[in-house]
Protein backbone atom coordinates (compact mmCIF):
# COMPACT_ATOMS: atom_id res chain seq x y z
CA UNK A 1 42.16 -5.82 31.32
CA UNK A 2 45.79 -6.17 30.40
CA UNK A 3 48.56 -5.36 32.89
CA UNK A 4 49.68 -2.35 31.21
CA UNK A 5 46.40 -0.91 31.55
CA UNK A 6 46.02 -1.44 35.26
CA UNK A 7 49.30 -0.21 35.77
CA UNK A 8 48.87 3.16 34.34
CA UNK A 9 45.42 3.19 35.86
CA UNK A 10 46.80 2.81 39.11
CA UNK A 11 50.06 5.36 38.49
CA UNK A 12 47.29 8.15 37.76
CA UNK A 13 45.46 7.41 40.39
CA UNK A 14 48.67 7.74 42.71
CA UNK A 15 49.25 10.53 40.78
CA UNK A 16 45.72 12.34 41.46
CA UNK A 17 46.04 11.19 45.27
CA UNK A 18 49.98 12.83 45.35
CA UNK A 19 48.69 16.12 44.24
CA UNK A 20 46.01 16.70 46.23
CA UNK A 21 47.98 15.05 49.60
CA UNK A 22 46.97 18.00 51.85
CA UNK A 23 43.98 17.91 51.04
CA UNK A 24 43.38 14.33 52.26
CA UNK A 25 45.66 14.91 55.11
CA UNK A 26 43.42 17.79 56.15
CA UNK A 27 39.91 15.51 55.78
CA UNK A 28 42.36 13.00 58.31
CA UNK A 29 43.40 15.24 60.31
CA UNK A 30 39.49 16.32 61.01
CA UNK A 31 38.46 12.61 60.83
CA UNK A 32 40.23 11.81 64.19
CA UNK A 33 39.48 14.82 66.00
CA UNK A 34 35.75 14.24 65.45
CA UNK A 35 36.56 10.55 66.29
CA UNK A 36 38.48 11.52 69.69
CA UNK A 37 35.77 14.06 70.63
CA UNK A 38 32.79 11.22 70.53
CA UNK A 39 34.75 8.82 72.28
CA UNK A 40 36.30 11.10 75.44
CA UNK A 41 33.12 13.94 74.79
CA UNK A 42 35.65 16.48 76.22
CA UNK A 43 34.21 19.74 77.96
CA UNK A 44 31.45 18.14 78.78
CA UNK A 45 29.17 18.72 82.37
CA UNK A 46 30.93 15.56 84.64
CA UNK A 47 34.19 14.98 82.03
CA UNK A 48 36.63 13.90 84.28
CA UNK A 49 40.30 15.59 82.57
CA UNK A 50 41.88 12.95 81.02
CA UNK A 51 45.32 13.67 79.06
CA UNK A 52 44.52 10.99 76.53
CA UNK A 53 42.57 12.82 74.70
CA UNK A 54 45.16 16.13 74.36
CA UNK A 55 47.94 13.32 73.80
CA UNK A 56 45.96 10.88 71.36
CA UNK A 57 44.44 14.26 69.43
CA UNK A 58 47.63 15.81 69.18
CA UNK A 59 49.56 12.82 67.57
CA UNK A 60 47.12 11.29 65.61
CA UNK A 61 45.45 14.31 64.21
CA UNK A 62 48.24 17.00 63.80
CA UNK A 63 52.03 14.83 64.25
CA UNK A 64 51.26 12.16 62.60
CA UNK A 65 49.09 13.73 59.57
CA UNK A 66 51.46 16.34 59.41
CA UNK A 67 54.30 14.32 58.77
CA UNK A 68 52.85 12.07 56.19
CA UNK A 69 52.46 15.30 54.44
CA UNK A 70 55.74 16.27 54.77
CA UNK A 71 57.30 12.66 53.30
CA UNK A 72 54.53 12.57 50.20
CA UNK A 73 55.74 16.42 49.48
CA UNK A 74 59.19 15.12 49.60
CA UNK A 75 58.15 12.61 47.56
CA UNK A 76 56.11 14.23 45.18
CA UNK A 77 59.10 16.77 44.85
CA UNK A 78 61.63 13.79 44.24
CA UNK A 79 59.42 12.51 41.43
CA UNK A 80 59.22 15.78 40.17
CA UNK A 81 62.79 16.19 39.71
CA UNK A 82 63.19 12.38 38.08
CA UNK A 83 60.79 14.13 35.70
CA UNK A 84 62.49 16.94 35.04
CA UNK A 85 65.92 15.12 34.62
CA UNK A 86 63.94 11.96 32.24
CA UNK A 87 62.73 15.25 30.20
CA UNK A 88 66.00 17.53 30.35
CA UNK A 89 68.07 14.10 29.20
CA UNK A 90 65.68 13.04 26.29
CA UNK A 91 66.14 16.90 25.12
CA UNK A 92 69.74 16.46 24.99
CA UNK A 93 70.17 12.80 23.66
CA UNK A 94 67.41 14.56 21.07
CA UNK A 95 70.15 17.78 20.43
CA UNK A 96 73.39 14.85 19.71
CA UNK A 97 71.06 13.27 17.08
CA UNK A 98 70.33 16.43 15.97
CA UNK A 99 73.97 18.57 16.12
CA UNK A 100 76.01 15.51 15.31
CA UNK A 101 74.53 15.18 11.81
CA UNK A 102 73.26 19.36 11.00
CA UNK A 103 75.72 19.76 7.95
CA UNK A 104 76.24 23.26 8.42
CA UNK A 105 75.88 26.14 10.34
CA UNK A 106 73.02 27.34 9.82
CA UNK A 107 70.77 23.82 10.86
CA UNK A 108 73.30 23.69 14.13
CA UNK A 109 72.52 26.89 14.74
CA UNK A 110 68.64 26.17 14.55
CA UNK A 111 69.04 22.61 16.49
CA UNK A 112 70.68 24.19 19.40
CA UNK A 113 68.24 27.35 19.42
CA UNK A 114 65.39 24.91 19.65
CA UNK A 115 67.06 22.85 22.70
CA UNK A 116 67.51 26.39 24.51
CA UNK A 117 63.71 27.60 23.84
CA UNK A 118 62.77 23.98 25.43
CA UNK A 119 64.84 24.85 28.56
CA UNK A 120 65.21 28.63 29.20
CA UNK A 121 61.39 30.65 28.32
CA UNK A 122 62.71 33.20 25.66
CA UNK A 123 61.48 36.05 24.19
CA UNK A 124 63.68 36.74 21.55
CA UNK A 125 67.39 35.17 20.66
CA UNK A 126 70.18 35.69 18.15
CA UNK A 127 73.26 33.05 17.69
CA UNK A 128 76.57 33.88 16.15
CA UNK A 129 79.63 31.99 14.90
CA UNK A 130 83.11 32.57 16.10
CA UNK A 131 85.61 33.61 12.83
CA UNK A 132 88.93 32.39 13.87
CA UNK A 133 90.15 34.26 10.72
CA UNK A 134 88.72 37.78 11.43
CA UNK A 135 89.01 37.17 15.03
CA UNK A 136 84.73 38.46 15.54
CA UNK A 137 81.36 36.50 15.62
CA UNK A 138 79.41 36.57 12.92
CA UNK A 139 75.29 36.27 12.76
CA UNK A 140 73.97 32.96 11.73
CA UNK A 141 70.50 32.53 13.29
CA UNK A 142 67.60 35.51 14.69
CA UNK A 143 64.37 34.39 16.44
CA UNK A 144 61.66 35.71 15.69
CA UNK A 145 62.76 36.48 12.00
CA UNK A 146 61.17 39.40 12.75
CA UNK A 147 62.95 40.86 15.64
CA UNK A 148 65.97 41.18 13.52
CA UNK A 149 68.27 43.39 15.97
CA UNK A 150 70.38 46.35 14.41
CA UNK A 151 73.90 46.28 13.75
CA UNK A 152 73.80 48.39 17.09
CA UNK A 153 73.16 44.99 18.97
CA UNK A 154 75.47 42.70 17.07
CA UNK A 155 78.24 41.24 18.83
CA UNK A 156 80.65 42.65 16.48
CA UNK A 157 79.82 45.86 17.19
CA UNK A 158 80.01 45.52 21.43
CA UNK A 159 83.49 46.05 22.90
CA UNK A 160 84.68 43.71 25.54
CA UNK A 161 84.50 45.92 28.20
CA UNK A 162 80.68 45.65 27.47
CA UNK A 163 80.35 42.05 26.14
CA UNK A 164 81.29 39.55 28.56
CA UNK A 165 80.50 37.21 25.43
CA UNK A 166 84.02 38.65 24.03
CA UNK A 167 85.95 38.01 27.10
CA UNK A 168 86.90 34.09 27.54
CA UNK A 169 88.60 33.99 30.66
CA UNK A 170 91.49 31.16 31.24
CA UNK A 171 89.93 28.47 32.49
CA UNK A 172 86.22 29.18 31.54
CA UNK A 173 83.97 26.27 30.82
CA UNK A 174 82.20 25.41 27.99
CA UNK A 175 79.27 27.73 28.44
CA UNK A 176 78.76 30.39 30.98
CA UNK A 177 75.21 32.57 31.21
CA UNK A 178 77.14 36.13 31.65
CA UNK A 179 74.51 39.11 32.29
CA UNK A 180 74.65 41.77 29.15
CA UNK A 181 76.14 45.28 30.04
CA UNK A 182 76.05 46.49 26.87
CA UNK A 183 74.40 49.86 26.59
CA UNK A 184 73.57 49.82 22.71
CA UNK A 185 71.50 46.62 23.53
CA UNK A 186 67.72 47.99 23.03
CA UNK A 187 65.28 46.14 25.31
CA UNK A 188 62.44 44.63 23.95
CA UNK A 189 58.53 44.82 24.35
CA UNK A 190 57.75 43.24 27.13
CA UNK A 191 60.66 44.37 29.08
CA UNK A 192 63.93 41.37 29.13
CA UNK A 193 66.72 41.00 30.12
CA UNK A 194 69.45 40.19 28.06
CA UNK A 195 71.91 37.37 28.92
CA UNK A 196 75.30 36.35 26.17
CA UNK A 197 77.28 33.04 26.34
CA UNK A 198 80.09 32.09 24.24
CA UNK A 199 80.57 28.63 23.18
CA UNK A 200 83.80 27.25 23.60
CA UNK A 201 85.91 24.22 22.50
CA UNK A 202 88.60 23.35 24.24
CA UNK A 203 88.65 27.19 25.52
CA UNK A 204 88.96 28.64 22.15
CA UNK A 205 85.69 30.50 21.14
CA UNK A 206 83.62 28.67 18.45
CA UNK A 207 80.11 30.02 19.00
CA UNK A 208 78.28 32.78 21.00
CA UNK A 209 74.43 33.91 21.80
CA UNK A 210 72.54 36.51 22.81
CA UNK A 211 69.43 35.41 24.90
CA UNK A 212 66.23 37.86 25.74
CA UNK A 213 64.39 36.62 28.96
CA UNK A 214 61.25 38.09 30.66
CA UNK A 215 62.80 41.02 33.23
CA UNK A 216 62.54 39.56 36.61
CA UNK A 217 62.93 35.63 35.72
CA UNK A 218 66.31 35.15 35.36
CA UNK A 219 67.62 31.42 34.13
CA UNK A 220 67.37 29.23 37.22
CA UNK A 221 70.80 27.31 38.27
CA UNK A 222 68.90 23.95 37.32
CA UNK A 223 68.09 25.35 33.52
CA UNK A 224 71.86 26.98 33.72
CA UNK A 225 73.13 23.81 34.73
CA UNK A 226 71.64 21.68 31.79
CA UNK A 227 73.29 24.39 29.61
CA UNK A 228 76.53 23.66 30.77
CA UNK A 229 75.81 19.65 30.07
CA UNK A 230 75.14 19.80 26.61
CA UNK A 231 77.65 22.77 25.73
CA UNK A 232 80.68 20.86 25.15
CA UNK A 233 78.90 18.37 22.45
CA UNK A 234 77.49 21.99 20.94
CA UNK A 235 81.03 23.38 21.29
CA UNK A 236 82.59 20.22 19.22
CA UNK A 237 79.87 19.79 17.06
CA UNK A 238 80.39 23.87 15.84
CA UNK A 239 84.01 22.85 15.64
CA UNK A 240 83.52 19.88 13.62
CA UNK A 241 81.25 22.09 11.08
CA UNK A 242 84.05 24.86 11.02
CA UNK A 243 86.73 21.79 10.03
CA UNK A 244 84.84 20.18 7.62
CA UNK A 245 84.07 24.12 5.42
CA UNK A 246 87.99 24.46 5.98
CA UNK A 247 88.79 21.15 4.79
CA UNK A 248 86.08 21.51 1.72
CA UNK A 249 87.67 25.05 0.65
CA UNK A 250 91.42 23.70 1.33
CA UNK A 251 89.86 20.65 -1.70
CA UNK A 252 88.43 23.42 -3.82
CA UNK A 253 91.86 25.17 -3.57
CA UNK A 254 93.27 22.02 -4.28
CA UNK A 255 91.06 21.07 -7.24
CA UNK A 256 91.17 24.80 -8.60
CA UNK A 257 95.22 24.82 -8.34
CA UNK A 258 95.17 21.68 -10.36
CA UNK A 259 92.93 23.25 -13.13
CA UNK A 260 95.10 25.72 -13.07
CA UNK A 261 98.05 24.07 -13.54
CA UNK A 262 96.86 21.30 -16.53
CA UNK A 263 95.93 24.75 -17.86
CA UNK A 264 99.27 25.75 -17.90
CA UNK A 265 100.88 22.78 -19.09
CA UNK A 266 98.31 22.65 -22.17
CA UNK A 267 98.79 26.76 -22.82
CA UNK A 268 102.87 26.72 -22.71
CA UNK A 269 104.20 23.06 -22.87
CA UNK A 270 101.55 21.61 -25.04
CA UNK A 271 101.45 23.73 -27.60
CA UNK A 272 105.26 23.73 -27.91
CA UNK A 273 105.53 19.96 -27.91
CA UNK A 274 102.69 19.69 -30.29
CA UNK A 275 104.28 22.09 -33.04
CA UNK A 276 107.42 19.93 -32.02
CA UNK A 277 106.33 16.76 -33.03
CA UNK A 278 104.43 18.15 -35.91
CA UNK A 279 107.36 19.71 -37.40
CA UNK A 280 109.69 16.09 -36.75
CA UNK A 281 106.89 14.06 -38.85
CA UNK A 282 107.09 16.38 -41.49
CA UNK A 283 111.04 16.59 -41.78
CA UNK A 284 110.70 12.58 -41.22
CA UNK A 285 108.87 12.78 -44.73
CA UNK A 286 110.92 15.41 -46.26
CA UNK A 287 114.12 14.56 -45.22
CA UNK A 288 115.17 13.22 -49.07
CA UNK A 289 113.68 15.94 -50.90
CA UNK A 290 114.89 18.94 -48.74
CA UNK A 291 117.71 20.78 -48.95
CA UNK A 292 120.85 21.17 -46.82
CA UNK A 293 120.16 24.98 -46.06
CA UNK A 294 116.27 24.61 -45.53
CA UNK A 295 116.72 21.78 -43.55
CA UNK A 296 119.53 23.62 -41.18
CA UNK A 297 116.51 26.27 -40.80
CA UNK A 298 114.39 24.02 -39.82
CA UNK A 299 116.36 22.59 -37.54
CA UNK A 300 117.21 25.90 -35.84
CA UNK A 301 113.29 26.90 -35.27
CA UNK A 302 113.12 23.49 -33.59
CA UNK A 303 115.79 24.39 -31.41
CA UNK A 304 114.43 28.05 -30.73
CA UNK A 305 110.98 25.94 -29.80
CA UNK A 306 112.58 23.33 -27.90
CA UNK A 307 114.81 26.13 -25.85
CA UNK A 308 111.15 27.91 -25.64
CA UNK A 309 109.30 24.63 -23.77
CA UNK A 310 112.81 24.35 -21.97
CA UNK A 311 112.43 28.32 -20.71
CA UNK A 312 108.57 27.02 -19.73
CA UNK A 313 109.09 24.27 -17.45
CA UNK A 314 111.36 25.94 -15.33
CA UNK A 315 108.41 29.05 -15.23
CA UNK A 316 106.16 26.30 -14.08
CA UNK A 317 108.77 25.07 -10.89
CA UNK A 318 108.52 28.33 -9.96
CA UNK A 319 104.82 28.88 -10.09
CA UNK A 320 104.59 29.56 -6.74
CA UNK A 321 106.68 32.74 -7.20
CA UNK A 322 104.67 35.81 -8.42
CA UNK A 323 105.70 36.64 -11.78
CA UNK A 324 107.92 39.76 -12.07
CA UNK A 325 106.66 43.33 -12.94
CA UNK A 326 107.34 43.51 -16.94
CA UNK A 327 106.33 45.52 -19.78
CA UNK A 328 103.21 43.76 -21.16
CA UNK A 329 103.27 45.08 -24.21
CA UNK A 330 106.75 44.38 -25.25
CA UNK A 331 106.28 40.30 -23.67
CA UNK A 332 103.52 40.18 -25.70
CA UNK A 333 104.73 41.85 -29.11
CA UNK A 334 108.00 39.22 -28.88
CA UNK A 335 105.94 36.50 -28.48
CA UNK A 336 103.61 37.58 -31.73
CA UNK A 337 106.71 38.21 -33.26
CA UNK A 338 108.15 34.35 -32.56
CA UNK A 339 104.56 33.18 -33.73
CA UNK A 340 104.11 35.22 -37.11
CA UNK A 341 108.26 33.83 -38.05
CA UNK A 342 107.36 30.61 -37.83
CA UNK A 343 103.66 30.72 -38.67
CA UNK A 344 104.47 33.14 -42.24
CA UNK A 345 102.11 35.07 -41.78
CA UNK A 346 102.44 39.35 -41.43
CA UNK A 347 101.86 41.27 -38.71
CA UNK A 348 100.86 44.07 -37.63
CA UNK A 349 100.84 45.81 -34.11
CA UNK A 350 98.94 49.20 -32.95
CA UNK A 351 98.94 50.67 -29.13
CA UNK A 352 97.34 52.73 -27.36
CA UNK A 353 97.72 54.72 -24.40
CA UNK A 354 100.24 53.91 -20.99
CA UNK A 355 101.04 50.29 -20.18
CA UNK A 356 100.51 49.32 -16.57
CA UNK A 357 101.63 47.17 -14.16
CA UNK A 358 99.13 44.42 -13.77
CA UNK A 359 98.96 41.61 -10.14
CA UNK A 360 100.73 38.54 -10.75
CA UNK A 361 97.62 36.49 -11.50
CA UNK A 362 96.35 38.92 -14.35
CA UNK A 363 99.68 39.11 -16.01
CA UNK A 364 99.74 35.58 -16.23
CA UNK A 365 96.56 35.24 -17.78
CA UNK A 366 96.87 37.53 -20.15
CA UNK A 367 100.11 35.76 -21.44
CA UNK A 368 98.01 32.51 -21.26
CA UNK A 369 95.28 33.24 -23.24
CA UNK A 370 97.50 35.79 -25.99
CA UNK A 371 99.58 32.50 -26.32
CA UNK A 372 95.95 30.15 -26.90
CA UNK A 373 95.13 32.51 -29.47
CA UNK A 374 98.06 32.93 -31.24
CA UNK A 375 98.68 29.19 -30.85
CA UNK A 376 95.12 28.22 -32.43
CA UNK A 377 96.00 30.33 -35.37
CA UNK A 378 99.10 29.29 -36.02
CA UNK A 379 97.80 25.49 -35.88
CA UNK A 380 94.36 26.16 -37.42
CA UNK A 381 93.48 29.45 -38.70
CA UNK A 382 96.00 29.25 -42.01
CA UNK A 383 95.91 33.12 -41.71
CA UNK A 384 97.90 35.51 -44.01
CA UNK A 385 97.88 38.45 -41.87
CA UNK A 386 97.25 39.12 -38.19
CA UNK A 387 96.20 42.48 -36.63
CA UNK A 388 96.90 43.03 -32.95
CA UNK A 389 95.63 46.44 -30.98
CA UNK A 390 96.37 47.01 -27.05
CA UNK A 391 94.46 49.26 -25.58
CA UNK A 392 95.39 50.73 -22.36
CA UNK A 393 92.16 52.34 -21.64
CA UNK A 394 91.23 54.26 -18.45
CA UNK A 395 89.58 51.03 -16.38
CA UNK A 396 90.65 48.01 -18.34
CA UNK A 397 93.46 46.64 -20.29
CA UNK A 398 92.22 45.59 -23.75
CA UNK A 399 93.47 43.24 -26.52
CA UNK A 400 91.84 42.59 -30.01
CA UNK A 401 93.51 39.93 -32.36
CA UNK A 402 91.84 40.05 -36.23
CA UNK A 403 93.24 37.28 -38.77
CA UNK A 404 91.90 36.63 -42.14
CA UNK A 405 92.17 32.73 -42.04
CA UNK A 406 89.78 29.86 -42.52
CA UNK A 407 87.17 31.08 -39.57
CA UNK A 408 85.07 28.25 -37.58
CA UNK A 409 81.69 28.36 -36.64
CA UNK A 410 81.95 29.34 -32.21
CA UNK A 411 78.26 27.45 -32.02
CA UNK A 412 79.81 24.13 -33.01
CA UNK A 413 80.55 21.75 -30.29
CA UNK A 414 84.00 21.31 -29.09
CA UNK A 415 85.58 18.38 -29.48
CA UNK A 416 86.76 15.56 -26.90
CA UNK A 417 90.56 16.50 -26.20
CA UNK A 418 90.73 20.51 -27.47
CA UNK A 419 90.96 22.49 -24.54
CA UNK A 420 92.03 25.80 -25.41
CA UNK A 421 88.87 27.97 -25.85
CA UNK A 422 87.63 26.50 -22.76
CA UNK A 423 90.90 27.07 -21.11
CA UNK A 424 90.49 30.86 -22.39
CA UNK A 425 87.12 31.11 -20.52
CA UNK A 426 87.99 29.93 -17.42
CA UNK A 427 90.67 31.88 -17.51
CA UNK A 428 88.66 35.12 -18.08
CA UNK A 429 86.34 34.24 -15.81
CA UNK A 430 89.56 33.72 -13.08
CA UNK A 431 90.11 37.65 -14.12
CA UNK A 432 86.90 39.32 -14.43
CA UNK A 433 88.12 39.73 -17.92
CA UNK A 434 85.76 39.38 -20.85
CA UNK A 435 86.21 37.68 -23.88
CA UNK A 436 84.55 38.13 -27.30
CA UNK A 437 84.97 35.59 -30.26
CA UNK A 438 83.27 36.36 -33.40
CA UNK A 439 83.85 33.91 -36.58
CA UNK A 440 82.44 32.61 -39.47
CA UNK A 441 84.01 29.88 -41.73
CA UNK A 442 86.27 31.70 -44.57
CA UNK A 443 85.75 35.14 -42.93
CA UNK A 444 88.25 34.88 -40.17
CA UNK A 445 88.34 35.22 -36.63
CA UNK A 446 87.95 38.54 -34.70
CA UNK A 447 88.84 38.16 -30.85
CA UNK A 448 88.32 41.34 -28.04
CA UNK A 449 89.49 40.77 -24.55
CA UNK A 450 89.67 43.25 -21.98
CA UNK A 451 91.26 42.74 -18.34
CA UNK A 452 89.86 45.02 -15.64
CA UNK A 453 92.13 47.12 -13.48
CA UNK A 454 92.58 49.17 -10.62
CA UNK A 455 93.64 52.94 -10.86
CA UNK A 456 95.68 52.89 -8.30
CA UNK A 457 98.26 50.07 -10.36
CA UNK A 458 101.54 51.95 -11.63
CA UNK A 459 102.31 53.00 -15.10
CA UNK A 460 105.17 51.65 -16.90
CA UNK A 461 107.69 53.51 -19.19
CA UNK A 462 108.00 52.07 -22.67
């Protein structure tokens, strides 16, 4: 038989003998006064008194059985508690692993609902997270599922007064067990009693609960206490979550701002710098053959395009600063008007009902996606004649753009390096605006877009 074995053989045994001590003290205790009574046969006819037997009785049958009992209870209650703490200190180097790895709220949420159910007996429990921004907890976790409480019971809805969960006085610990007061809480089946705790980090709010207990066992200070322990890791580890979504969102802002911007430089910049260059190669070529006059034209629409690109760059320095209110269907006709001079082909402009004043962001991408669409048929479309109809209906702002040039076929892949049609999306999509492209090759192109608004956005006079 190995050691092992014999050891836990004989801690079992102790174990069995430890919890039945008074038993076995009892069986003593009657063991020596049956001894003392043969030996000194007290009461007897002729039994001289002798105080031995009172003294000898007394100490070796009640003082000294008595006592042992008193020292293995002590005992027994001292292993007890080693227990308890071994246990209690497992479950919370079990919640670090746990907490210090849940990537979001939700799986915190559940880790450190678990740890409480293995300390506190629960009947029902709900477990909010603290919104720094809207200044209110929000609902993250219920157990059961099906004991979903009504808004009536959410924290949000509970004033402070009633909440102690809202109140974090100065110099509260991490987390504090605070009776419920609040009236709209409905008690559950059996009866409970309802207990809140908010979660702090460094005594800013980060977390709350709601715990139901069985009316009449309230949380004792030893299940409080290992609360208390492992709130500040729960308290940092909610704090670390909440860092980590603000730092992700602050990235997609990031990510989405430079989108934005290569947009911009490819919808205003690029185009002008393209036509640019396009126009310089040909005059390189030409230069022999043309003539004084067309060449001094030529040389003026460059500098109208290069004063254009110039007027673009410094929009872009100032993208930061909303664009101004302006008449978008005079910015837009000017700009046609630019295109179809230098493009040669004719245009022709219909509107419809009372401009508006659009937000910042929508007035941009309208101008964005006009100029993409104007741009692609200047460079592509070798159109003749251009139709152009804004419609300023009752919920949406809507542009269609007909040209009778070479068409393309929209199913065809898009090649590596030509941007603008995705650009266009994205930027619809950035709107809530839709966008319709219909083409065939030799059959033109027929674009719709329409940019949602609210009624309550201004007219403008024309």
């Amino acid at each position: 038989m190995s050691m092992d074995r014999k050891s836990t053989i004989w801690l079992r045994t102790g174990e069995w003998l430890l919890n039945r001590r008074w038993w076995w003290i009892a069986l003593a205790s009657l063991s020596v006064f049956m001894f003392e009574y043969m030996e000194y046969q007290p009461f007897q006819p002729g039994w001289d008194y002798d105080i031995g037997f009172f003294f000898e009785t007394l100490f070796y049958g009640v003082v000294l059985p008595v006592s042992t009992g008193l020292a293995l209870t002590w005992l027994a209650a001292s292993r007890a508690e080693m227990a308890r703490s071994i246990y209690y200190q497992t479950l919370k180097r079990n919640l670090d692993l746990q907490i210090n790895s849940a990537p979001s709220h939700t799986k915190l949420a559940e880790a450190t609902l678990e740890f409480i159910k293995l300390v506190i007996p629960l009947l029902s429990a709900s477990l909010y997270k603290y919104d720094l921004g809207a200044r209110g907890y929000t609902p993250i976790l219920y157990w059961p599922p099906d004991k979903i409480p009504d808004d009536s019971t959410s924290i949000a809805n509970c004033s402070a007064a009633d909440c102690p969960c809202l109140i974090v006085k100065p110099g509260e610990i991490s987390m504090t067990l605070h009776p419920c007061r609040d009236p709209k809480v409905s008690s559950t089946a059996p009866p409970s009693e309802c207990f809140c705790a908010p979660v702090l980090f460094s005594g800013t709010p980060v977390a709350g609960a709601r715990l139901y207990v069985p009316s009449g066992s309230p949380p004792l200070p030893e299940q409080v206490q290992v609360l208390q322990e492992a709130a500040p890791e729960i308290g940092a580890a909610f704090h670390r979550v909440q860092l980590e979504r603000l730092m992700k969102r602050q990235g997609d802002q990031i990510n989405s701002e430079q989108k934005r911007i290569a947009r911009d430089v490819h919808d205003t910049l690029g185009h002008s710098l393209a036509y640019l260059r396009l126009r310089l190669d040909q005059m390189s070529t030409e230069f022999n053959v043309t003539e004084t006059s067309t060449l001094q034209q030529e040389v003026i629409t460059l500098r109208d395009i290069a004063k254009e690109a110039y007027e673009q760059m410094r929009d872009m320095l100032i993208t930061l600063t909303p664009i101004r209110d302006l008449n978008m269907n005079d910015t837009l006709e000017k700009y046609a008007a630019r295109v179809s001079k230098r493009a040669k082909f004719d245009l022709n402009i219909r509107n419809f009902g009372k401009p508006r004043l659009l937000p910042p962001p929508i007035q941009r991408n309208v101008i964005n996606i006009f100029r993409e669409i104007l741009t692609n048929i200047e460079n592509h479309a070798h159109a003749t004649q251009v139709d152009l109809a804004f419609n300023w209906r009752n919920k949406d702002f809507e542009i269609k753009v007909d040209d009778n040039g070479v068409g393309f076929d929209p199913a065809l892949p898009v090649q590596y390096g030509h941007f603008g049609l995705g650009n266009m999306r994205e930027r619809a999509v950035e709107s809530n605006a839709r966008l319709s492209i219909s083409s065939q090759p030799g059959r033109g192109t027929h674009i719709t877009l329409s940019f949602p608004y609210e009624d309550k956005h201004e007219t403008v006079d024309s």
